[in-house]
N, C-alpha and C. Protein backbone atom coordinates (compact mmCIF):
# COMPACT_ATOMS: atom_id res chain seq x y z
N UNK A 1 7.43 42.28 -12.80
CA UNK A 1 5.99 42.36 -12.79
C UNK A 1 5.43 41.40 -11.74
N UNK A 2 3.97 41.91 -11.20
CA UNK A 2 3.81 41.02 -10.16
C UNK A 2 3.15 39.66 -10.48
N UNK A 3 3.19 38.57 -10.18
CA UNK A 3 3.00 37.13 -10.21
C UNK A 3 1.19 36.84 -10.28
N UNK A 4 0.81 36.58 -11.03
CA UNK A 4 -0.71 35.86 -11.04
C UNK A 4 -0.74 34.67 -10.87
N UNK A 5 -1.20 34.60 -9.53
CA UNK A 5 -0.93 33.03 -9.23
C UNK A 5 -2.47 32.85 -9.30
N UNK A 6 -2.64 31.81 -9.66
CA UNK A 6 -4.10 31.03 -9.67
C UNK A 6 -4.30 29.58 -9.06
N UNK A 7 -5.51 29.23 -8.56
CA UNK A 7 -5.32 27.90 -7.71
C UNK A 7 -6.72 27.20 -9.09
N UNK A 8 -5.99 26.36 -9.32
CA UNK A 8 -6.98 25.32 -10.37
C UNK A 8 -7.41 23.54 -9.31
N UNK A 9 -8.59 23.43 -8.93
CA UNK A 9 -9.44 22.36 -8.35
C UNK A 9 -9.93 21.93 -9.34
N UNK A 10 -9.57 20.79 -9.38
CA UNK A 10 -10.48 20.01 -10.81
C UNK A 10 -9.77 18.39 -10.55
N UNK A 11 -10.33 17.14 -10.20
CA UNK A 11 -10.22 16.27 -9.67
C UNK A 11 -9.91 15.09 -10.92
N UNK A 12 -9.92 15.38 -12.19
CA UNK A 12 -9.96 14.57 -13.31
C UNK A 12 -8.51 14.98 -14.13
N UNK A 13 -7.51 14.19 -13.87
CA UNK A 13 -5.93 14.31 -13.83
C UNK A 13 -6.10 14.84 -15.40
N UNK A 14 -6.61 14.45 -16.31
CA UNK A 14 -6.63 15.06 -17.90
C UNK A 14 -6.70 16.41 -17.96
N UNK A 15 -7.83 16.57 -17.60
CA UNK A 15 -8.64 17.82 -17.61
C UNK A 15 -7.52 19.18 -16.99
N UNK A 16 -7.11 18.82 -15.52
CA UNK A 16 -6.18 19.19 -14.32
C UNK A 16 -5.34 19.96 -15.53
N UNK A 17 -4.51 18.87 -16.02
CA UNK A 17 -3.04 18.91 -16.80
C UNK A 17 -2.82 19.65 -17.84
N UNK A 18 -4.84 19.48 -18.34
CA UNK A 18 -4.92 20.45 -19.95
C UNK A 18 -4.81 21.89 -19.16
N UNK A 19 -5.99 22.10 -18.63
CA UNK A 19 -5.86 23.54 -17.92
C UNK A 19 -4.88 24.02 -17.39
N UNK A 20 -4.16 23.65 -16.60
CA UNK A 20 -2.73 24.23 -16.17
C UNK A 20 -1.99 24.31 -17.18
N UNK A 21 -1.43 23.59 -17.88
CA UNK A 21 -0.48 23.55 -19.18
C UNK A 21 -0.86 25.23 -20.00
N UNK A 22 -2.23 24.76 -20.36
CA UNK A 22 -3.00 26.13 -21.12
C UNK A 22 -2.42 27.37 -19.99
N UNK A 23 -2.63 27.65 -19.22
CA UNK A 23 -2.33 28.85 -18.46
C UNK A 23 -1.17 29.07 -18.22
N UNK A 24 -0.35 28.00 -17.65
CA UNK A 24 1.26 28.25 -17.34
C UNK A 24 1.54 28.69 -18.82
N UNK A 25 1.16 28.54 -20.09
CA UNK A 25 1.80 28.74 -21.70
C UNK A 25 1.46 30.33 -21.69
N UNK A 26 0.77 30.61 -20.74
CA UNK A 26 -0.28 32.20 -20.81
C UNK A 26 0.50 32.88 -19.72
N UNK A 27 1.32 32.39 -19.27
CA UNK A 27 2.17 33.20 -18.14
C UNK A 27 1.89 33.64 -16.82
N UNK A 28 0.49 32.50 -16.63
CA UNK A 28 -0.04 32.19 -15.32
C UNK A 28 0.77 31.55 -14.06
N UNK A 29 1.10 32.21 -13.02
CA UNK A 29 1.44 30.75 -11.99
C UNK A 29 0.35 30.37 -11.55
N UNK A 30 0.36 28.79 -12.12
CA UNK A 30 -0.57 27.98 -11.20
C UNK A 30 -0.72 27.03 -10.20
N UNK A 31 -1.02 26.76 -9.27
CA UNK A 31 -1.19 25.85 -8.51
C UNK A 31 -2.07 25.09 -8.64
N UNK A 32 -2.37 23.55 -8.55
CA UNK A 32 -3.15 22.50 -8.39
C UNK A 32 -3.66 21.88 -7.47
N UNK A 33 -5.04 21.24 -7.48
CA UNK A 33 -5.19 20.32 -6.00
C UNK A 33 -6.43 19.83 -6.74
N UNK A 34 -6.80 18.64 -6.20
CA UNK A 34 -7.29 17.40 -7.07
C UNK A 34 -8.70 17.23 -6.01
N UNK A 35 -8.55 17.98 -4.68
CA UNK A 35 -9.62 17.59 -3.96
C UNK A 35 -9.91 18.74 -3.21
N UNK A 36 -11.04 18.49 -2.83
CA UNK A 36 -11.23 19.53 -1.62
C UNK A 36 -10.64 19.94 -0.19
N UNK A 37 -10.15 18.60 0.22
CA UNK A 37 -9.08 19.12 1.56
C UNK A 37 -7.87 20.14 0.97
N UNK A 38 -7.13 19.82 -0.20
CA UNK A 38 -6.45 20.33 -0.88
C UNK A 38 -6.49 21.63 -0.81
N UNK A 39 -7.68 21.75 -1.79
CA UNK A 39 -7.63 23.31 -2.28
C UNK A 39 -7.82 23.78 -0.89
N UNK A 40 -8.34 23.33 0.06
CA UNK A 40 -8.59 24.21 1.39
C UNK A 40 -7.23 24.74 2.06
N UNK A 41 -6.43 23.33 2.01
CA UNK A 41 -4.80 23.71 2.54
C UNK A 41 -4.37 24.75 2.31
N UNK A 42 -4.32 24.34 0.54
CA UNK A 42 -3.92 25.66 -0.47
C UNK A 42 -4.32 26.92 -0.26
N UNK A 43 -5.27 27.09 0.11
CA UNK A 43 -6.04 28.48 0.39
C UNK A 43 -5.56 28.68 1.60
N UNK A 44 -5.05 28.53 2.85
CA UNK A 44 -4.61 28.58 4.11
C UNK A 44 -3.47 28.85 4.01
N UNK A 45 -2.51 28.52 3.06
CA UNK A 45 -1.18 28.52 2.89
C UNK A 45 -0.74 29.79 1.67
N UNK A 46 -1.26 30.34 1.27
CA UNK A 46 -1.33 31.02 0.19
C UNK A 46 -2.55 32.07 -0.31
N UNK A 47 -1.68 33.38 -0.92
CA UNK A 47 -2.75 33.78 -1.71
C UNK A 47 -3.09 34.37 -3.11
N UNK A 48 -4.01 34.08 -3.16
CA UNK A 48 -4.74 33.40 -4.84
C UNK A 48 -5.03 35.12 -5.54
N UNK A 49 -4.93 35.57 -6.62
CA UNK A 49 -5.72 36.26 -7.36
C UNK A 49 -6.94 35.76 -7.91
N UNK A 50 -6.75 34.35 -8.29
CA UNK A 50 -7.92 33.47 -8.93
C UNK A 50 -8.10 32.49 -8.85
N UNK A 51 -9.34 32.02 -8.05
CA UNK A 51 -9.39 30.41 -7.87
C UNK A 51 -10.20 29.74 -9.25
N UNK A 52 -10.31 28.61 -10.17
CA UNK A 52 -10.88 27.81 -10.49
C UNK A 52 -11.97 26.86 -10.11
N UNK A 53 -12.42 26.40 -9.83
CA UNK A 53 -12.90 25.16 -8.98
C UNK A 53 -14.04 24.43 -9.77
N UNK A 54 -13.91 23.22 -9.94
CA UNK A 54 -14.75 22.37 -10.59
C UNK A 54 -16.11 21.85 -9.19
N UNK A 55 -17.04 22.38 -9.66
CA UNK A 55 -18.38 22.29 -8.40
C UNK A 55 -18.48 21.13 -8.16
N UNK A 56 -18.34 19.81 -8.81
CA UNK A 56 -17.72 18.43 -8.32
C UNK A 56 -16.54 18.09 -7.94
N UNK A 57 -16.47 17.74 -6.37
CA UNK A 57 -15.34 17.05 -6.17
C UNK A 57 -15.53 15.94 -5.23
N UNK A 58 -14.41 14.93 -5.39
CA UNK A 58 -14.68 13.52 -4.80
C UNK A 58 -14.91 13.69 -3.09
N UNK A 59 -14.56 14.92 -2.59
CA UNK A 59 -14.64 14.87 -0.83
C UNK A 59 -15.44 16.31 -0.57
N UNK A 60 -15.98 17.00 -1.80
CA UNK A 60 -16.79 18.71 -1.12
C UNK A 60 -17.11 18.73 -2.33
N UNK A 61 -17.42 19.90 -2.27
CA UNK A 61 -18.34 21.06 -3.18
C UNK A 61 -17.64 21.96 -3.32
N UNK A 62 -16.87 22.35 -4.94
CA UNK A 62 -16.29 23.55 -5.31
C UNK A 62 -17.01 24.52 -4.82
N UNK A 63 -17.83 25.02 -5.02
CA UNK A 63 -18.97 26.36 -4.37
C UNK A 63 -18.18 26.78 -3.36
N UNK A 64 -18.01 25.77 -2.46
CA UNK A 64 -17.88 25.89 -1.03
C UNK A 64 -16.06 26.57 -1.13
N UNK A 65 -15.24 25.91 -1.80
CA UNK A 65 -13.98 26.54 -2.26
C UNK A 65 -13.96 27.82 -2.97
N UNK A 66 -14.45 28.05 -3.85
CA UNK A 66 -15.21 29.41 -4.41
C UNK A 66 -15.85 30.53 -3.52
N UNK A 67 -16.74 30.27 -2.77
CA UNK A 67 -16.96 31.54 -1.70
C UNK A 67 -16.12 31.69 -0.73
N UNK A 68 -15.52 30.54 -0.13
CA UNK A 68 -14.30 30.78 0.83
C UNK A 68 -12.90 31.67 0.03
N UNK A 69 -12.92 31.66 -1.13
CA UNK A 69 -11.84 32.36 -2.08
C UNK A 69 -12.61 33.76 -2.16
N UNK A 70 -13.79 33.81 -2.17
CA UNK A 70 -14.27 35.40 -2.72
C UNK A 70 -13.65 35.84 -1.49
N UNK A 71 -14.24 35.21 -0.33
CA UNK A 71 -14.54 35.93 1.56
C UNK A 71 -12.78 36.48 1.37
N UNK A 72 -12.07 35.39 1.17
CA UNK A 72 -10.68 36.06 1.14
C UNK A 72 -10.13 36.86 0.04
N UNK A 73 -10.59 37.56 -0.68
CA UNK A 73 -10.30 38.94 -1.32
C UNK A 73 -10.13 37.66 -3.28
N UNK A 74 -10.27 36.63 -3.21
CA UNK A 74 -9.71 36.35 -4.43
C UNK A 74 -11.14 36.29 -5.73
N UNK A 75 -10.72 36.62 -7.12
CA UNK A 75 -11.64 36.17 -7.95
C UNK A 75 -11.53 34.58 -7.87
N UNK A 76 -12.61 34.54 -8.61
CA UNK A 76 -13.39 33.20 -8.52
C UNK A 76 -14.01 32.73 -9.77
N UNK A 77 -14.11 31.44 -10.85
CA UNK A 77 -14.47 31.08 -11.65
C UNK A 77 -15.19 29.47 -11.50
N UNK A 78 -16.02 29.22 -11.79
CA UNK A 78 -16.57 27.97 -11.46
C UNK A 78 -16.90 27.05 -12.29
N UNK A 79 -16.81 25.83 -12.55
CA UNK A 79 -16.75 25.19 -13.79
C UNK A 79 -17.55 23.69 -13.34
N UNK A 80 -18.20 23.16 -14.39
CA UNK A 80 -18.71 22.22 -13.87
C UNK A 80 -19.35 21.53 -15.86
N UNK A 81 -19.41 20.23 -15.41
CA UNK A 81 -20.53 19.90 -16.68
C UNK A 81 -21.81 19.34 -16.31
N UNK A 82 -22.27 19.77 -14.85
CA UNK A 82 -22.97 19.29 -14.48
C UNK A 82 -24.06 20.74 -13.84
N UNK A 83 -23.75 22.56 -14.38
CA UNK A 83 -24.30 23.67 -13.67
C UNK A 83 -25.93 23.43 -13.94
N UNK A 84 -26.23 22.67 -14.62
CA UNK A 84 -27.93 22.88 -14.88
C UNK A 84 -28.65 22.20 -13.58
N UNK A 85 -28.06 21.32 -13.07
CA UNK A 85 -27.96 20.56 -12.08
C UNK A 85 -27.69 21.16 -10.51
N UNK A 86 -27.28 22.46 -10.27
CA UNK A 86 -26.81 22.92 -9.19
C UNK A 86 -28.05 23.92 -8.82
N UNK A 87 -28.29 23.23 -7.61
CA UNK A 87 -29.41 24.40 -7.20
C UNK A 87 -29.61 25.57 -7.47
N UNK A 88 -30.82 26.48 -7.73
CA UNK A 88 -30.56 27.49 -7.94
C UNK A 88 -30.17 28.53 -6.97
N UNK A 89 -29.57 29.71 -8.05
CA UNK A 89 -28.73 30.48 -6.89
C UNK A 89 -27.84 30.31 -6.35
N UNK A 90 -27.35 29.01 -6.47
CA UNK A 90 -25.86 28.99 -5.50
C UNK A 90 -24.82 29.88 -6.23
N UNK A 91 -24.84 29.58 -7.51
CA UNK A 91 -23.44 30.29 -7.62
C UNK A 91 -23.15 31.71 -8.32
N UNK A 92 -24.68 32.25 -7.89
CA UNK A 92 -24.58 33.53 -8.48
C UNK A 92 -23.58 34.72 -8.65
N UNK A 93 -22.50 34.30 -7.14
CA UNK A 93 -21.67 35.37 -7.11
C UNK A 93 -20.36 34.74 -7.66
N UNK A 94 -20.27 33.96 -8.35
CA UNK A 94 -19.21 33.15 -9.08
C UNK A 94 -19.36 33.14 -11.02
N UNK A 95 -18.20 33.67 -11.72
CA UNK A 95 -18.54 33.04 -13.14
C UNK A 95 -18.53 31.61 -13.42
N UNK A 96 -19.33 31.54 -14.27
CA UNK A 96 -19.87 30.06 -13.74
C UNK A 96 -19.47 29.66 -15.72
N UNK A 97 -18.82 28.60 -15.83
CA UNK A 97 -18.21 27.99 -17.08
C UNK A 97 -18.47 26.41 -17.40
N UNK A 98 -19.35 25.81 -18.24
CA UNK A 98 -19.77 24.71 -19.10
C UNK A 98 -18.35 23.85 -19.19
N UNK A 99 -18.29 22.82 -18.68
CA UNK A 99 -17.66 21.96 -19.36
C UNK A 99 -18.21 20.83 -20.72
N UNK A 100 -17.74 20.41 -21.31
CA UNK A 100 -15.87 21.10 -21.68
C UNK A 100 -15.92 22.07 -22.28
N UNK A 101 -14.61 22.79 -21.92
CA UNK A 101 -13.97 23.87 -22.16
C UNK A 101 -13.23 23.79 -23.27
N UNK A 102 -13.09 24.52 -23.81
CA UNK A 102 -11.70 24.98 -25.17
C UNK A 102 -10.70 25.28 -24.31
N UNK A 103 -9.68 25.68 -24.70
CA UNK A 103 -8.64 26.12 -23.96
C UNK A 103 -8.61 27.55 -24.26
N UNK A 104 -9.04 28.11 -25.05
CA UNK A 104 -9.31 29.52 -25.57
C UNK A 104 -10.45 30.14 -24.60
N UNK A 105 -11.57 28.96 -24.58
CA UNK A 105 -12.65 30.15 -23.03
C UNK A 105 -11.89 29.90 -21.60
N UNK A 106 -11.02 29.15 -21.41
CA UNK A 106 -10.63 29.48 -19.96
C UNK A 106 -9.68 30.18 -20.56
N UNK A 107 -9.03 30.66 -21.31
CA UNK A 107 -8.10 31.94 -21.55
C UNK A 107 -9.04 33.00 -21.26
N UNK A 108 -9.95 33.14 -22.21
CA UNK A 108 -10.60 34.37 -22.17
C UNK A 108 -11.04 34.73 -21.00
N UNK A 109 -11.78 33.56 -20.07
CA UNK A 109 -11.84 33.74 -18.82
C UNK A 109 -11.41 34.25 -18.02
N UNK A 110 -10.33 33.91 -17.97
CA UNK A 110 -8.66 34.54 -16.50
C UNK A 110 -8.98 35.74 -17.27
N UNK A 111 -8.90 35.94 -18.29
CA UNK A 111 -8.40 37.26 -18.73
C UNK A 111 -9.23 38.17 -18.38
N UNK A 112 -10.71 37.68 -18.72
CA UNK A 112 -12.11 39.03 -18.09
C UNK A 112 -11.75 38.83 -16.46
N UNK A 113 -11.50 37.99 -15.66
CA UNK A 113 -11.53 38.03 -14.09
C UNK A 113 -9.93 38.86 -13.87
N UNK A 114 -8.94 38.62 -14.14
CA UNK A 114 -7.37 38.91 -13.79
C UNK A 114 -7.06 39.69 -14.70
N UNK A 115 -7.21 39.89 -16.18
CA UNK A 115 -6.39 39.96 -16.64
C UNK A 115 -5.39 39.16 -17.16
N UNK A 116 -4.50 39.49 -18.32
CA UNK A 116 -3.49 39.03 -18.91
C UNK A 116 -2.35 38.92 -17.87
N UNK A 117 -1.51 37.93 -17.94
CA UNK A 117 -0.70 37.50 -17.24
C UNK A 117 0.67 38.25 -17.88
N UNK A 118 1.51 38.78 -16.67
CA UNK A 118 2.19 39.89 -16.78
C UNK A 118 1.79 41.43 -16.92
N UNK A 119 1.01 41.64 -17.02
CA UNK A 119 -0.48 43.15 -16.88
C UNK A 119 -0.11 42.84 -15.58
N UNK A 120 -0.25 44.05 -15.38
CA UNK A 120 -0.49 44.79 -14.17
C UNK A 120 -1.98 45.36 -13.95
């Protein structure tokens, strides 16, 4: 079956470790990156079915990782505990997710954007 790889941006090593853990248990491949040069690499080097991205990060703006992931064919999920706060309209073309999270809504999440991991 083909591989769901996902790229998870989220700069807070806890948070990072919960979410990946949760998805790799869901039969996600995931990849990580803690910053914005990162996820940019990552995105240059690879490609994503689904990016993550926390709209705070210590060197950019998830957004900005998020539409560069749509432009390149990938879904996109956006997470922040700070969305009331984000101008309006920016991230209209992104699902946009409340921190904190359960580990059950970023399941449900991947799952409305990708699908179940191993689905085709």
């Amino acid at each position: 079956m083909p591989e769901k790889r996902i790229l998870l941006v989220e700069d807070e090593p806890t948070i990072q470790q919960l979410l990946a853990n949760v998805l790799r248990v869901e039969g996600y491949s995931v990849d990580v990156a803690t910053t914005f040069a990162d996820a940019m690499g990552l995105l240059d080097q690879r490609s994503y079915l689904l990016v993550i991205a926390d709209w705070r990060l210590p060197d950019g703006d998830g957004l900005m990782i998020a539409d560069t992931a749509t432009q390149m064919g990938a879904n996109t999920l956006l997470m922040s505990g700070y969305l009331f706060q984000m101008p309006g309209g920016r991230a209209e073309a992104h699902e946009t997710l409340m921190k904190p999270l359960r580990p059950s809504e970023i399941v449900a999440a991947v799952e409305r954007r990708i699908g179940k991991a191993g689905v085709s």
